[in-house]
PDB file of N, CA and C in Angstrom:
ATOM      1  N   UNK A   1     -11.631  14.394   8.523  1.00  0.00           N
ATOM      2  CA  UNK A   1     -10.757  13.290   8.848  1.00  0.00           C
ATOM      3  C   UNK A   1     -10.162  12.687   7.566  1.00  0.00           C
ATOM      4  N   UNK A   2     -10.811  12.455   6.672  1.00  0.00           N
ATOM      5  CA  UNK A   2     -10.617  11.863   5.174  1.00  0.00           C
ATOM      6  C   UNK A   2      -9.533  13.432   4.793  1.00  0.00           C
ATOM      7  N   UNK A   3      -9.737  14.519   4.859  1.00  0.00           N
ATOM      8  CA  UNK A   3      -8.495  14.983   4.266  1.00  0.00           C
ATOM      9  C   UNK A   3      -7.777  15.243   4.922  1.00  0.00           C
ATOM     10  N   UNK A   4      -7.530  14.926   6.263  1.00  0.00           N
ATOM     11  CA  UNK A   4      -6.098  14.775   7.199  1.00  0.00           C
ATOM     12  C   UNK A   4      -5.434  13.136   6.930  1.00  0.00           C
ATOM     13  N   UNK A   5      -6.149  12.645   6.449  1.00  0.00           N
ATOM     14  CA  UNK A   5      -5.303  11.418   5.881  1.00  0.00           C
ATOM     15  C   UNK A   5      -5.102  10.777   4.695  1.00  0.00           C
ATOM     16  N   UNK A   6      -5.275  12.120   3.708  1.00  0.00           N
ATOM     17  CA  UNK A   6      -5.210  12.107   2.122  1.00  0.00           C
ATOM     18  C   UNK A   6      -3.956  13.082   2.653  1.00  0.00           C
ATOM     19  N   UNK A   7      -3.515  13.751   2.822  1.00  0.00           N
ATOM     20  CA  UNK A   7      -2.710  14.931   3.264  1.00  0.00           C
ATOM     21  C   UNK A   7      -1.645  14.068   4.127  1.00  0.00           C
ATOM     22  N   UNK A   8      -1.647  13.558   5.158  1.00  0.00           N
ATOM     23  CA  UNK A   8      -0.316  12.588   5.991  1.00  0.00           C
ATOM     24  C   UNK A   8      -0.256  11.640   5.086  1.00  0.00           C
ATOM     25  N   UNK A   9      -1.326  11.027   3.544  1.00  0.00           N
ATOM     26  CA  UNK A   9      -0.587   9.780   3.289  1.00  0.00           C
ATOM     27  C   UNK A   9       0.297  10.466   1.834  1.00  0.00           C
ATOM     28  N   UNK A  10      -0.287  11.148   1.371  1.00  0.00           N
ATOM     29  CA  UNK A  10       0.448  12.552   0.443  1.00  0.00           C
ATOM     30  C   UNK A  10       1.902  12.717   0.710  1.00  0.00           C
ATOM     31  N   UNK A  11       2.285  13.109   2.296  1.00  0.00           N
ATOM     32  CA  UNK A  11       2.827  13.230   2.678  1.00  0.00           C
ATOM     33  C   UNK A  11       4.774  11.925   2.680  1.00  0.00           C
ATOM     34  N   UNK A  12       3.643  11.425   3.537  1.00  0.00           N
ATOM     35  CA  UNK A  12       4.555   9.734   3.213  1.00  0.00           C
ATOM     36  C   UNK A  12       5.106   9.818   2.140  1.00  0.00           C
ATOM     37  N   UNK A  13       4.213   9.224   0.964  1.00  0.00           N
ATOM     38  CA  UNK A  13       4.685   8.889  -0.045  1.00  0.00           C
ATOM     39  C   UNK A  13       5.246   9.799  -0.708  1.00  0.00           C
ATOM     40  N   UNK A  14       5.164  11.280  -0.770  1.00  0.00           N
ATOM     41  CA  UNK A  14       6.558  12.269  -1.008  1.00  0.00           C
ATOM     42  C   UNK A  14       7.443  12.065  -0.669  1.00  0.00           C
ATOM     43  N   UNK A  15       7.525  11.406   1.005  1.00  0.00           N
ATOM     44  CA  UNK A  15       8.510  11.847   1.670  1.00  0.00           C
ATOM     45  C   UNK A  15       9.863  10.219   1.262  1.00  0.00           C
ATOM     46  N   UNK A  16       9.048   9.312   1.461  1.00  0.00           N
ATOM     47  CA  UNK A  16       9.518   7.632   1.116  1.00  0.00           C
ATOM     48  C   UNK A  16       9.784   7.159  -0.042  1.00  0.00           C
ATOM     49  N   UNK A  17      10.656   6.690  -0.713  1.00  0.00           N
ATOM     50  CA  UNK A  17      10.255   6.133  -1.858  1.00  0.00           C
ATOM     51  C   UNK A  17      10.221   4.439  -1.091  1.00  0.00           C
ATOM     52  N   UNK A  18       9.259   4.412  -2.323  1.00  0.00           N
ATOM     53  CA  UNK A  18       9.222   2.382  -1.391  1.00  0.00           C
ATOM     54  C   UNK A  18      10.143   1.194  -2.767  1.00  0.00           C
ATOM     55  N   UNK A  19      10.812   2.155  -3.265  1.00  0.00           N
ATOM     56  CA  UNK A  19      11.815   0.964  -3.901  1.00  0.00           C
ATOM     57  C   UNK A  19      12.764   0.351  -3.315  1.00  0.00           C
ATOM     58  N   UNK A  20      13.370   0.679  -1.907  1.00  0.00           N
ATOM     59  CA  UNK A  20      14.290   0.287  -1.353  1.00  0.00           C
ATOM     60  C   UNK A  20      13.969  -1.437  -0.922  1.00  0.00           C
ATOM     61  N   UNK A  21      12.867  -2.058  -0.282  1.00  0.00           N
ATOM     62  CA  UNK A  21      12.462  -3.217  -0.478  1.00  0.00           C
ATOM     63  C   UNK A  21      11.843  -4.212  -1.990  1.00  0.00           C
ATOM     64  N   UNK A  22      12.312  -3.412  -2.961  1.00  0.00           N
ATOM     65  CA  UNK A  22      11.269  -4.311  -4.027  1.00  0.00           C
ATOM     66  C   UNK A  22      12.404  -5.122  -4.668  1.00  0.00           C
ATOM     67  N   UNK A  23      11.627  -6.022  -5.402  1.00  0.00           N
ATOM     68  CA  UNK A  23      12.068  -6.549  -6.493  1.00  0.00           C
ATOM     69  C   UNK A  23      11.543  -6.341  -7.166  1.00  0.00           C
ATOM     70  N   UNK A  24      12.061  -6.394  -8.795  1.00  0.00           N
ATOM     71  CA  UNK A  24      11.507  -5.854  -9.955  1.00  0.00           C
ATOM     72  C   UNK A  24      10.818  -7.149 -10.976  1.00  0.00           C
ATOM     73  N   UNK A  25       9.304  -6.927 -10.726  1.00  0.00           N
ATOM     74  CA  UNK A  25       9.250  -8.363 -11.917  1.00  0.00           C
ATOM     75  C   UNK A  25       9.473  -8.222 -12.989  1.00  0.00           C
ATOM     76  N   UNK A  26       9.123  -6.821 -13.583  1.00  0.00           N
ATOM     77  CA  UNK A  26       8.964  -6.503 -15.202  1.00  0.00           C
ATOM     78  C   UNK A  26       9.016  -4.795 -15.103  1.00  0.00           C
ATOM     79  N   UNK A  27       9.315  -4.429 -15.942  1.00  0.00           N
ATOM     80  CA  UNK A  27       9.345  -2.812 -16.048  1.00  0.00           C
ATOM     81  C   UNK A  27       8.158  -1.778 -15.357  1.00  0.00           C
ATOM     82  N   UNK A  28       7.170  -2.413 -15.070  1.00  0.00           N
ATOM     83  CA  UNK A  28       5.930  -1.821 -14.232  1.00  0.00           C
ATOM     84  C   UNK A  28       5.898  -2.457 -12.621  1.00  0.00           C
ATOM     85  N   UNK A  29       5.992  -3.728 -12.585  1.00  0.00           N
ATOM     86  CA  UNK A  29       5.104  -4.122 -11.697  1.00  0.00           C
ATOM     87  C   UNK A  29       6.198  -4.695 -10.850  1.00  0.00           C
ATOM     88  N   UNK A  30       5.786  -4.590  -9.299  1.00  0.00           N
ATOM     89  CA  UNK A  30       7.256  -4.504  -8.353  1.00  0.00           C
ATOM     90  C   UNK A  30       6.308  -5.550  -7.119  1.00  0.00           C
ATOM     91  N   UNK A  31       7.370  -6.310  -6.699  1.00  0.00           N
ATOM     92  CA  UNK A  31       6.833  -6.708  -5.358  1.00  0.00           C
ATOM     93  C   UNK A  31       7.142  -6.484  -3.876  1.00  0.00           C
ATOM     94  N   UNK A  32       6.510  -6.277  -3.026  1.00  0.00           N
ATOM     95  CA  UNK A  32       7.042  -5.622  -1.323  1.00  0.00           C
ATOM     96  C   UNK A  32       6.225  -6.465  -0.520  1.00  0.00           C
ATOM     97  N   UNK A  33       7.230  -6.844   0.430  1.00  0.00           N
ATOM     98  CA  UNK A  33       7.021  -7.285   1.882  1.00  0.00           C
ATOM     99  C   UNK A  33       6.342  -6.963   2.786  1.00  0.00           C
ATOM    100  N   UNK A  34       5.278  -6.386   3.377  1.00  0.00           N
ATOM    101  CA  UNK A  34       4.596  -5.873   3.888  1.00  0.00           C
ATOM    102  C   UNK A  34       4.068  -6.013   5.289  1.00  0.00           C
ATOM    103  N   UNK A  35       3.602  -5.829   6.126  1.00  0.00           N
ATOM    104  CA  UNK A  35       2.546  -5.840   7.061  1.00  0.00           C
ATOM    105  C   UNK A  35       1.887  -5.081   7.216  1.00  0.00           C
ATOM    106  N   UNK A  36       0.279  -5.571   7.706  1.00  0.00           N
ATOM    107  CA  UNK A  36      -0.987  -4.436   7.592  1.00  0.00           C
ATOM    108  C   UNK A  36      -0.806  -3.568   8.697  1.00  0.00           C
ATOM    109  N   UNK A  37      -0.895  -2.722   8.933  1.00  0.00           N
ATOM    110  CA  UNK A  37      -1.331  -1.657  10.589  1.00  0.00           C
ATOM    111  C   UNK A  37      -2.429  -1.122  10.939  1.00  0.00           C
ATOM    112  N   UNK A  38      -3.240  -1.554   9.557  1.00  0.00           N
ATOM    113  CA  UNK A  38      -4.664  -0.944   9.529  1.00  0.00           C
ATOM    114  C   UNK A  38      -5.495  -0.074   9.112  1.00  0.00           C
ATOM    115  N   UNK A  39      -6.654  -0.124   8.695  1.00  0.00           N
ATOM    116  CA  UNK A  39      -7.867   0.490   7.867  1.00  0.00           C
ATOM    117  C   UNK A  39      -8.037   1.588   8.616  1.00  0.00           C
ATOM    118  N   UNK A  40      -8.552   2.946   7.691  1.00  0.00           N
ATOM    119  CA  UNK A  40      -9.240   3.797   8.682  1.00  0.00           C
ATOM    120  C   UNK A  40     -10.019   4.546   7.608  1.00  0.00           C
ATOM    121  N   UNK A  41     -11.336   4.875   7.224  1.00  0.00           N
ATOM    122  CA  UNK A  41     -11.739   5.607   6.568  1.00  0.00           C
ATOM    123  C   UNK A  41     -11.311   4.999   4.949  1.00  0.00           C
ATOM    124  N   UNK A  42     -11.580   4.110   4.576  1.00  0.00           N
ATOM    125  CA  UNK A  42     -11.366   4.276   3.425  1.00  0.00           C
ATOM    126  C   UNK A  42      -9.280   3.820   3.173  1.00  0.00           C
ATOM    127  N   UNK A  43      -8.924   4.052   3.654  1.00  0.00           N
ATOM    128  CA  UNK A  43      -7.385   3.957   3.193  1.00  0.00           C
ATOM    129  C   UNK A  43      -6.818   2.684   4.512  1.00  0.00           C
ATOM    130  N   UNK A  44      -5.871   2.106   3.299  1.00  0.00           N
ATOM    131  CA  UNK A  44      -4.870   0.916   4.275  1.00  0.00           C
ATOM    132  C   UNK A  44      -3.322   1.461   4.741  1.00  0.00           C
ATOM    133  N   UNK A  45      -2.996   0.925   5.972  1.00  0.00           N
ATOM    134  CA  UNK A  45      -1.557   1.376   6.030  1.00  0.00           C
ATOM    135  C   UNK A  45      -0.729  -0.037   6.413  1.00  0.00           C
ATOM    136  N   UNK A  46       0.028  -0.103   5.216  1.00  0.00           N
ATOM    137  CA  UNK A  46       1.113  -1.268   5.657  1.00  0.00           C
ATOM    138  C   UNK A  46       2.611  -0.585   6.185  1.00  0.00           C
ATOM    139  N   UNK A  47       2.973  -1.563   6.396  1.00  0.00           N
ATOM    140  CA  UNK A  47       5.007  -1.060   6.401  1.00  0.00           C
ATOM    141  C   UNK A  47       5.752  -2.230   6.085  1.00  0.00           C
ATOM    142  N   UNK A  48       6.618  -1.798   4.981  1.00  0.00           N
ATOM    143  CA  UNK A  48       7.867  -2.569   4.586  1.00  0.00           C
ATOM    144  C   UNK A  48       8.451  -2.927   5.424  1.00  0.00           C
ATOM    145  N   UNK A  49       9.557  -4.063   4.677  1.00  0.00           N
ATOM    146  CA  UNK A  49      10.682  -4.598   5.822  1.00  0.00           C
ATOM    147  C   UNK A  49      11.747  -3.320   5.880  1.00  0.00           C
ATOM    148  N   UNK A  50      11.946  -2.207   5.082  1.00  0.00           N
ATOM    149  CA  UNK A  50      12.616  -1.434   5.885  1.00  0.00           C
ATOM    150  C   UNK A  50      11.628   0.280   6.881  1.00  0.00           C
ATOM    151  N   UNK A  51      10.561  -0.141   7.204  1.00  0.00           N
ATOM    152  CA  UNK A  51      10.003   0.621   7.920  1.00  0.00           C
ATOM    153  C   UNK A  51       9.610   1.687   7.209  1.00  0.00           C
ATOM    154  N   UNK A  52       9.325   1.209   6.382  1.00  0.00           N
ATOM    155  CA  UNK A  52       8.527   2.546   4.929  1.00  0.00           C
ATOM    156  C   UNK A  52       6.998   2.626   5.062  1.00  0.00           C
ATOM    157  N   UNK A  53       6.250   3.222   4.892  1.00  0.00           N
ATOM    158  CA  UNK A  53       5.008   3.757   5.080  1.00  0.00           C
ATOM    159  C   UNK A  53       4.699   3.374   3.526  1.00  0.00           C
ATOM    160  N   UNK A  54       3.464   2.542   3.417  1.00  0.00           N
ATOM    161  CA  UNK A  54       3.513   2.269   2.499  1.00  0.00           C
ATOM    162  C   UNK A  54       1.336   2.530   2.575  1.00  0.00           C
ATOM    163  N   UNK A  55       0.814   3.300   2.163  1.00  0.00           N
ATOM    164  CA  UNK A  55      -0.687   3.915   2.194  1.00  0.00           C
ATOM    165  C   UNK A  55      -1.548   3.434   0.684  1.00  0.00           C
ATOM    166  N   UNK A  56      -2.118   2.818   0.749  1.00  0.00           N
ATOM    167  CA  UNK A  56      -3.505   2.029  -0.049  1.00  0.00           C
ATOM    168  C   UNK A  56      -4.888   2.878   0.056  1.00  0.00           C
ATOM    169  N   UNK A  57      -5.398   3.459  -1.028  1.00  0.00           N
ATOM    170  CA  UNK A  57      -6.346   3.834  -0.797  1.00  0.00           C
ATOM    171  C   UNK A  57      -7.869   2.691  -1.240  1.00  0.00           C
ATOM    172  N   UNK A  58      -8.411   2.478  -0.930  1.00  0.00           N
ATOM    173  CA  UNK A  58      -9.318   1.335  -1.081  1.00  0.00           C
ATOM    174  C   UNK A  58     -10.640   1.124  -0.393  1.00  0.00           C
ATOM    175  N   UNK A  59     -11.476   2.112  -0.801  1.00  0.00           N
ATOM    176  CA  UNK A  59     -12.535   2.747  -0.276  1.00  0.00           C
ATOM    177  C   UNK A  59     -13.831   1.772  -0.464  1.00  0.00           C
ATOM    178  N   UNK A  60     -13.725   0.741  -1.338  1.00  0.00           N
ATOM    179  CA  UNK A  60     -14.890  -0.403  -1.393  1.00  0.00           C
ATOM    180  C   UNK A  60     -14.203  -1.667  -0.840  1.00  0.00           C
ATOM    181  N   UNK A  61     -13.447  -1.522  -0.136  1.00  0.00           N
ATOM    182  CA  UNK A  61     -12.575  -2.939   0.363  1.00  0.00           C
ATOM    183  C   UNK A  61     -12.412  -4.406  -0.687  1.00  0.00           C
ATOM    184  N   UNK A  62     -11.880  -3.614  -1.466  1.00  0.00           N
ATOM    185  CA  UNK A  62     -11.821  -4.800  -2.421  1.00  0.00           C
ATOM    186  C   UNK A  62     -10.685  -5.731  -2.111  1.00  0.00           C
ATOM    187  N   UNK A  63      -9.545  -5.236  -1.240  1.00  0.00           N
ATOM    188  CA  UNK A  63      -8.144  -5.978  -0.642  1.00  0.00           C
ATOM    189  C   UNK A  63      -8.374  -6.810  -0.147  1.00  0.00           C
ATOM    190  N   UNK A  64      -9.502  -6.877   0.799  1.00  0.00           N
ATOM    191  CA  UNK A  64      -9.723  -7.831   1.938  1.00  0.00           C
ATOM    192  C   UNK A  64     -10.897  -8.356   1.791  1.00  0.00           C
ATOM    193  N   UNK A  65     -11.602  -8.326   0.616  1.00  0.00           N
ATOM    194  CA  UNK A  65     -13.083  -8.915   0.530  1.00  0.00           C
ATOM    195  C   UNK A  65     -12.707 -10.602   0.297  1.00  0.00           C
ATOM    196  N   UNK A  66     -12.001 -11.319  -0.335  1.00  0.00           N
ATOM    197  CA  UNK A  66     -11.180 -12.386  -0.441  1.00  0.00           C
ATOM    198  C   UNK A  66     -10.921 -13.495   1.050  1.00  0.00           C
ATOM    199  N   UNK A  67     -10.702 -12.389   2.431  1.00  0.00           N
ATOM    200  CA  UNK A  67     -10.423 -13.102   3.284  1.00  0.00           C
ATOM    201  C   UNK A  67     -11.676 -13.352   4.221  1.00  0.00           C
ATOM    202  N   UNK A  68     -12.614 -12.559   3.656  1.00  0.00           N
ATOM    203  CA  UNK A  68     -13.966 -13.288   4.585  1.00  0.00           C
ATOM    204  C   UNK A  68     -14.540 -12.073   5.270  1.00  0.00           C
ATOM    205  N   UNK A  69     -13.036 -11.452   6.697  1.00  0.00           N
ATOM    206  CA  UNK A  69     -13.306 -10.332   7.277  1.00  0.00           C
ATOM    207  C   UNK A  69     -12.761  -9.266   7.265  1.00  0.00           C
ATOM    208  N   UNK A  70     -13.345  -8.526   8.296  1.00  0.00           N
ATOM    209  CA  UNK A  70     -12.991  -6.943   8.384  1.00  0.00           C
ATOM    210  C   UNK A  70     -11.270  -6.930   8.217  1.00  0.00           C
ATOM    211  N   UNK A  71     -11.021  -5.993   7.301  1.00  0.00           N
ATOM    212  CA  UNK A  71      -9.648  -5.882   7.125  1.00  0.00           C
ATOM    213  C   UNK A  71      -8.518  -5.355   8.279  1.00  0.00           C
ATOM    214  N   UNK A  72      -9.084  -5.194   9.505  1.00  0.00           N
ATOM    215  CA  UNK A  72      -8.563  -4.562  10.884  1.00  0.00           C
ATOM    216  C   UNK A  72      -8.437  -5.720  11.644  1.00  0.00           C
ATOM    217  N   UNK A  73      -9.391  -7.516  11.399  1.00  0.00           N
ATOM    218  CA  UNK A  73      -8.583  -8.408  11.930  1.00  0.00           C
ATOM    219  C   UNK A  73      -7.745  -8.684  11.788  1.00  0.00           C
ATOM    220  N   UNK A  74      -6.841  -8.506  10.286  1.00  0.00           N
ATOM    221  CA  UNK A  74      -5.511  -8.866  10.188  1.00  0.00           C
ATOM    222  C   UNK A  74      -4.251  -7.882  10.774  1.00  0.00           C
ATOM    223  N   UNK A  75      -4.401  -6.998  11.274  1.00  0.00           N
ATOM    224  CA  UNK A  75      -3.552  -5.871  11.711  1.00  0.00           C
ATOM    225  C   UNK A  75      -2.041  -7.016  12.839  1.00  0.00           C
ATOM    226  N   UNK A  76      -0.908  -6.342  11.907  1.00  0.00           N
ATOM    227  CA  UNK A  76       0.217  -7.234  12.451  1.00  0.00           C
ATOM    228  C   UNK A  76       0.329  -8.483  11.725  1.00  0.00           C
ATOM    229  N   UNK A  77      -0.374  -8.529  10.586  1.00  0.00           N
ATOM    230  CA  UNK A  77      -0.113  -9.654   9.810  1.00  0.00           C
ATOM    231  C   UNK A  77       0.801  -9.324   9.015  1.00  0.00           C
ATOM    232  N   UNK A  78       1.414 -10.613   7.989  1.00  0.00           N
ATOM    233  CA  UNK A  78       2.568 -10.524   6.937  1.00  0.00           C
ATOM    234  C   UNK A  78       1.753 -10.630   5.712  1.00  0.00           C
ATOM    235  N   UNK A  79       2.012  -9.869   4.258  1.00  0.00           N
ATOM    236  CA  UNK A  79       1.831  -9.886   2.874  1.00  0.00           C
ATOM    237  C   UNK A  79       2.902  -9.417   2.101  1.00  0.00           C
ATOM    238  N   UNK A  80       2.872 -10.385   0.879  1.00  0.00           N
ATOM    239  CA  UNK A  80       3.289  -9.831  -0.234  1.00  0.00           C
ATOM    240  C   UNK A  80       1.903  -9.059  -1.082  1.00  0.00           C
ATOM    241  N   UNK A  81       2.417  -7.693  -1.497  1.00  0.00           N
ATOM    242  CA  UNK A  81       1.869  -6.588  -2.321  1.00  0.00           C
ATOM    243  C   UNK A  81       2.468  -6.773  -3.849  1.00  0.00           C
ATOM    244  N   UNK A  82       1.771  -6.996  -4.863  1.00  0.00           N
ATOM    245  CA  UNK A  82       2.289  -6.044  -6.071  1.00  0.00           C
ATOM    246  C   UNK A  82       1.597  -5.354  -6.423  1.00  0.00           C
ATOM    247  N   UNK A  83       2.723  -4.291  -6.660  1.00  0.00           N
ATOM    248  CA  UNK A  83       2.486  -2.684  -7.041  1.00  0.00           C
ATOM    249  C   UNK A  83       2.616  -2.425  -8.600  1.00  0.00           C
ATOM    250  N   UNK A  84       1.542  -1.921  -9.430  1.00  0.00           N
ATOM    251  CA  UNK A  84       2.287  -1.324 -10.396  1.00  0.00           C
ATOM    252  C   UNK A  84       2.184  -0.509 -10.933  1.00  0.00           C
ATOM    253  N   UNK A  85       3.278   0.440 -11.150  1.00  0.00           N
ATOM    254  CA  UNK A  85       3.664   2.200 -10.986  1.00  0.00           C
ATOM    255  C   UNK A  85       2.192   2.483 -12.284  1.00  0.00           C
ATOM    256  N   UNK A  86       2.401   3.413 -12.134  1.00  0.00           N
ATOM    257  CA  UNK A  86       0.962   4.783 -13.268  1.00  0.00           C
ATOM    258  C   UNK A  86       1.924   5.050 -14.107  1.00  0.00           C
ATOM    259  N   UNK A  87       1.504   4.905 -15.557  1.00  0.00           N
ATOM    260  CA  UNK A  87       2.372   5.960 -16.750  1.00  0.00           C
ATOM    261  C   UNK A  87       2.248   7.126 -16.114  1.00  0.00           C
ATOM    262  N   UNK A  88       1.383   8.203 -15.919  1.00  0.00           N
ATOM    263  CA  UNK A  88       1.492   9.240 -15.583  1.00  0.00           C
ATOM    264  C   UNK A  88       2.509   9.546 -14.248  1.00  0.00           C
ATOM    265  N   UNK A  89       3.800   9.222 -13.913  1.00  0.00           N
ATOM    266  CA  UNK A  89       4.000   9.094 -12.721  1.00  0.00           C
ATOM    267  C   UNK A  89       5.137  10.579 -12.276  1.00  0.00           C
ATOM    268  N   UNK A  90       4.728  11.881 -12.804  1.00  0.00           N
ATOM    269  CA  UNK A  90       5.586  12.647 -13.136  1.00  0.00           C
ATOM    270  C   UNK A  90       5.264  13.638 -11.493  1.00  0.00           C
ATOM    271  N   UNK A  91       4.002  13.099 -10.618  1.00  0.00           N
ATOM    272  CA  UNK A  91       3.645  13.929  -9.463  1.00  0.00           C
ATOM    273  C   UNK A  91       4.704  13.956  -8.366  1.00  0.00           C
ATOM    274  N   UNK A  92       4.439  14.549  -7.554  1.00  0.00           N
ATOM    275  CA  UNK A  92       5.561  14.901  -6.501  1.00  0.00           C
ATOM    276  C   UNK A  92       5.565  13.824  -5.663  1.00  0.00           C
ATOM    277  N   UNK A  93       4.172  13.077  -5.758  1.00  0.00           N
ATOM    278  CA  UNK A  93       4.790  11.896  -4.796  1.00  0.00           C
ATOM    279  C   UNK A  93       3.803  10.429  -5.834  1.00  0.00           C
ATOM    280  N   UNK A  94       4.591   9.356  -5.870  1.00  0.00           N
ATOM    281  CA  UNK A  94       4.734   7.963  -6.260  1.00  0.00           C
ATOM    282  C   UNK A  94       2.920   7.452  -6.389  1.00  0.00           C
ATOM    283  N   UNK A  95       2.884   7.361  -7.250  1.00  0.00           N
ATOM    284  CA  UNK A  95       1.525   6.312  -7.381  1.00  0.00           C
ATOM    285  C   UNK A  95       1.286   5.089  -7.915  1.00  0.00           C
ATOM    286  N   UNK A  96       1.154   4.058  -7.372  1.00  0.00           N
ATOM    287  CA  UNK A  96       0.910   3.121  -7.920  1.00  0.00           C
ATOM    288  C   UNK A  96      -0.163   2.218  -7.562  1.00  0.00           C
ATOM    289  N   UNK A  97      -0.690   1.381  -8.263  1.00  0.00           N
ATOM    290  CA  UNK A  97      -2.004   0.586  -7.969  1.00  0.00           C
ATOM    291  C   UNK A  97      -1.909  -0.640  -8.072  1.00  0.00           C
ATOM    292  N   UNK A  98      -2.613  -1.136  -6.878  1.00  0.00           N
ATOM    293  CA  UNK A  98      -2.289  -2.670  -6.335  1.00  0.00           C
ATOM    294  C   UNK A  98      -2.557  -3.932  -7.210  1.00  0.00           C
ATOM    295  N   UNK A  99      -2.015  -4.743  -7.608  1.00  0.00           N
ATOM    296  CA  UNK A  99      -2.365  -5.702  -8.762  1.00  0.00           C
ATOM    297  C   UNK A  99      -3.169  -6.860  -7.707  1.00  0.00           C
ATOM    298  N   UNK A 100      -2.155  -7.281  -6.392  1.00  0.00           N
ATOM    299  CA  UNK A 100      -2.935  -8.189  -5.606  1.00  0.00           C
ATOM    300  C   UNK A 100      -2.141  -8.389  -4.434  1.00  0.00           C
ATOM    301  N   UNK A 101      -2.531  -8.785  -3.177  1.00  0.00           N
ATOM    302  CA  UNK A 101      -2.425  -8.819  -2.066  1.00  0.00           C
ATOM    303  C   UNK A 101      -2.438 -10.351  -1.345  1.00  0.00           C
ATOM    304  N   UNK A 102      -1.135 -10.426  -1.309  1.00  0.00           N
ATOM    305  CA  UNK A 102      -1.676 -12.287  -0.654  1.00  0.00           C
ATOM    306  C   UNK A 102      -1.054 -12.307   0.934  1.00  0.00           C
ATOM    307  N   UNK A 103      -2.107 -13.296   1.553  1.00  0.00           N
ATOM    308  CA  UNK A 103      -1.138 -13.148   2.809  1.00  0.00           C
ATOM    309  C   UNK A 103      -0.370 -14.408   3.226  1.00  0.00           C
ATOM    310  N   UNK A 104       0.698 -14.324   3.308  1.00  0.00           N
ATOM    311  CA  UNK A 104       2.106 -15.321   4.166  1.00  0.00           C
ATOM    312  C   UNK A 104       1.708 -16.066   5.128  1.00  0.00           C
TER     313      UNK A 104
END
């Protein structure tokens, strides 16, 4: 199950780029609009305001340890995400790592 959804979120993020919603704070670090859809195994799935697949991997729940509970009560909620891109970012699909997660 964990590599059918390392593989569809692989996928996504080849397939999406998620700059179409950001703003740029500084040469790394970007901010997006978000809503959660939910935890499964280890990985989060939000979606942008333009319907982008946007996949978190976060296997000790460190995103949602802040709000008390299980990160699947908030499902259909609103957040701002910042993202900020990997020097190494030369792979076929986009990586970047979450600076912080607030919710609206």
């Amino acid at each position: 199950m964990k590599i059918l959804i390392a593989l569809f979120s692989i996928t996504i993020l080849s397939i999406n780029s998620i700059d179409y919603t950001s703003k740029s704070l500084n040469n790394n670090i970007t901010t997006y609009e978000v809503v959660f859809d939910g935890a499964e195994g280890g990985m989060l799935f939000f979606t942008d305001s333009k319907e982008e697949a946007i996949t978190v991997k976060d296997e000790e729940n460190k995103l949602f340890k802040k709000y008390g509970e299980d990160a699947n009560s908030y499902v259909g909620r609103a957040f701002t995400m910042l993202l900020k891109a990997a020097d190494d970012n030369d792979r076929v699909y986009k990586v970047e790592s979450v600076i912080e997660l607030k919710m609206k």
